[in-house]
Protein backbone atom coordinates (compact mmCIF):
# COMPACT_ATOMS: atom_id res chain seq x y z
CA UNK A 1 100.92 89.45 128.68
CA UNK A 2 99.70 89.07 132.04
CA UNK A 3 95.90 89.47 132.81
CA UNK A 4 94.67 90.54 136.27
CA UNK A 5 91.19 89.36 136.45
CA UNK A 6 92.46 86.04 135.19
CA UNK A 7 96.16 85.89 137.13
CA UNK A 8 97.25 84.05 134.16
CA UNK A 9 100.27 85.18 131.84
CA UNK A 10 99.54 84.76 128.00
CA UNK A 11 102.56 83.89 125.55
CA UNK A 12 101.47 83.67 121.53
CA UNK A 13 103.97 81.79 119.74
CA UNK A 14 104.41 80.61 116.68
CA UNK A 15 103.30 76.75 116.12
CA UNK A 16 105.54 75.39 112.57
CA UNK A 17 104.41 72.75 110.70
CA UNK A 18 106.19 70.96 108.05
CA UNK A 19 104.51 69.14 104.75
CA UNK A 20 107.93 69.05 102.92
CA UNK A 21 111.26 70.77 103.02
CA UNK A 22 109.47 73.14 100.62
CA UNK A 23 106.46 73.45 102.51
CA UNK A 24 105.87 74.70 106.20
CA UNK A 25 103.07 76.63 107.65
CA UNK A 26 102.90 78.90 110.57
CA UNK A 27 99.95 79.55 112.78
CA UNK A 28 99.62 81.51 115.79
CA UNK A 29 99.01 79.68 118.68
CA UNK A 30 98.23 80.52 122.74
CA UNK A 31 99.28 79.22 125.76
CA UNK A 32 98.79 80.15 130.25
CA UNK A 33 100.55 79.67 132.66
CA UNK A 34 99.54 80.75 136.56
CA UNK A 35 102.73 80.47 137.73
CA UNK A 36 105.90 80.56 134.15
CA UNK A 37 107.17 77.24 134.73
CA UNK A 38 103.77 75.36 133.78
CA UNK A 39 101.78 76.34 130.60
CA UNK A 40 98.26 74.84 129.31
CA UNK A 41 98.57 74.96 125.16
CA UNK A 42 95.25 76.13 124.10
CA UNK A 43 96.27 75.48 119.88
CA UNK A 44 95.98 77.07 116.68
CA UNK A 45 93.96 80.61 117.37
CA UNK A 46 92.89 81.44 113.40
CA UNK A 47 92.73 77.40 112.21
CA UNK A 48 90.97 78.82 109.25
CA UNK A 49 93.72 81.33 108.24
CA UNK A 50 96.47 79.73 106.11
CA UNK A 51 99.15 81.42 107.64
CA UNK A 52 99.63 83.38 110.72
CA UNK A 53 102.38 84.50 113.26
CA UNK A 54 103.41 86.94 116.02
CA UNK A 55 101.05 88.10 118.16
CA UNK A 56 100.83 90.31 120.90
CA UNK A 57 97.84 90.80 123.19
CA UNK A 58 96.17 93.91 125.11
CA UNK A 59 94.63 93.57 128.36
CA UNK A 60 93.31 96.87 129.78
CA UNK A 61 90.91 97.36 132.53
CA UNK A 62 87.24 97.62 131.88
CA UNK A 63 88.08 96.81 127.93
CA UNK A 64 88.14 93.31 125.91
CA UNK A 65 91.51 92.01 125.23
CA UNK A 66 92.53 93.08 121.82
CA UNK A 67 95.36 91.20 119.88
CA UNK A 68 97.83 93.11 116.99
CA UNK A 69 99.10 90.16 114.99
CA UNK A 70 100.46 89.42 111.19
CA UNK A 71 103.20 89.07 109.25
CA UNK A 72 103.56 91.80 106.66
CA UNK A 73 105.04 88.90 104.07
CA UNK A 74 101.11 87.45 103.66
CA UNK A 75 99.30 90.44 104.39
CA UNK A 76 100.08 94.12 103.77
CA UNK A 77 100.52 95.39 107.78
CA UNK A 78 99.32 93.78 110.91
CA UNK A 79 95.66 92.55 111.75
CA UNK A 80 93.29 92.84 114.89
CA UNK A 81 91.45 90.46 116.90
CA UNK A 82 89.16 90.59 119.95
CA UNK A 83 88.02 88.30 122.52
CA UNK A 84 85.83 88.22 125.09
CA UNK A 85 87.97 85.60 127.52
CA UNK A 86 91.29 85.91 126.51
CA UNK A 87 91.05 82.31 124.60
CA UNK A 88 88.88 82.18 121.43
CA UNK A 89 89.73 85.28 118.96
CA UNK A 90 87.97 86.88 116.54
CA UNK A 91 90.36 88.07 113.75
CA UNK A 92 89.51 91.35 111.41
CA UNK A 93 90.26 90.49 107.73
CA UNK A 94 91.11 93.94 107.34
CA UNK A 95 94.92 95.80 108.16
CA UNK A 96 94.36 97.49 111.26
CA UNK A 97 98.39 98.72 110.89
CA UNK A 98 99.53 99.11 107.17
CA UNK A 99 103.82 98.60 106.13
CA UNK A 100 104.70 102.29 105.49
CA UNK A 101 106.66 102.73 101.86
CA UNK A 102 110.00 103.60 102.40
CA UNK A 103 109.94 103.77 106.51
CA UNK A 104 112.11 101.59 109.06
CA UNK A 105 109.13 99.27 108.86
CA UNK A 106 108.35 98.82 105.12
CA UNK A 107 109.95 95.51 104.62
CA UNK A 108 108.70 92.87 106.89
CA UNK A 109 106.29 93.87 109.98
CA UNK A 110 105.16 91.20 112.76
């Protein structure tokens, strides 16, 4: 995502670590970049959540940034988060999107 009043580009990604072959966490993590060749890491967004992945972010004029993010495996649809810099989220601990029984997007959403 690309925010105007900053003139920074946002990429979440998903940060793995591994305890064990048996054991690996994801978190959801943030970096900037001013120019897509150079990016600052910023780290783990939710350090408090267990696991969390795939996120994208909303930037829209006049409006604080909003973030959709989950993984329907942990969590039954997709969560929201806002933030008043772009940086440090606030996550919702309820679904903002819920999986749909039997439609396109009932198995796994992120």
């Amino acid at each position: 995502s690309y925010w105007n009043k900053t003139g920074l580009s946002y990429l979440t990604y998903t940060a793995a670590q591994e305890y064990s072959l048996s054991n690996i966490v994801a978190k959801l993590a943030l970096a900037t970049s001013s120019d897509g060749v150079n990016w600052t890491r910023y780290g783990i967004l939710f350090p408090s959540i267990k696991w969390s992945k795939s996120g994208a972010i909303l930037f829209r004029n006049q409006f604080p940034p909003v973030m959709i993010w989950g993984d329907s495996n942990q969590v039954a649809g997709l969560q929201l988060a806002t933030s008043t810099n772009g940086l440090n989220w606030t996550t919702s601990t309820s679904v903002y999107f819920p999986v749909r029984p039997d439609s396109f997007d009932s198995y796994l959403v992120e």
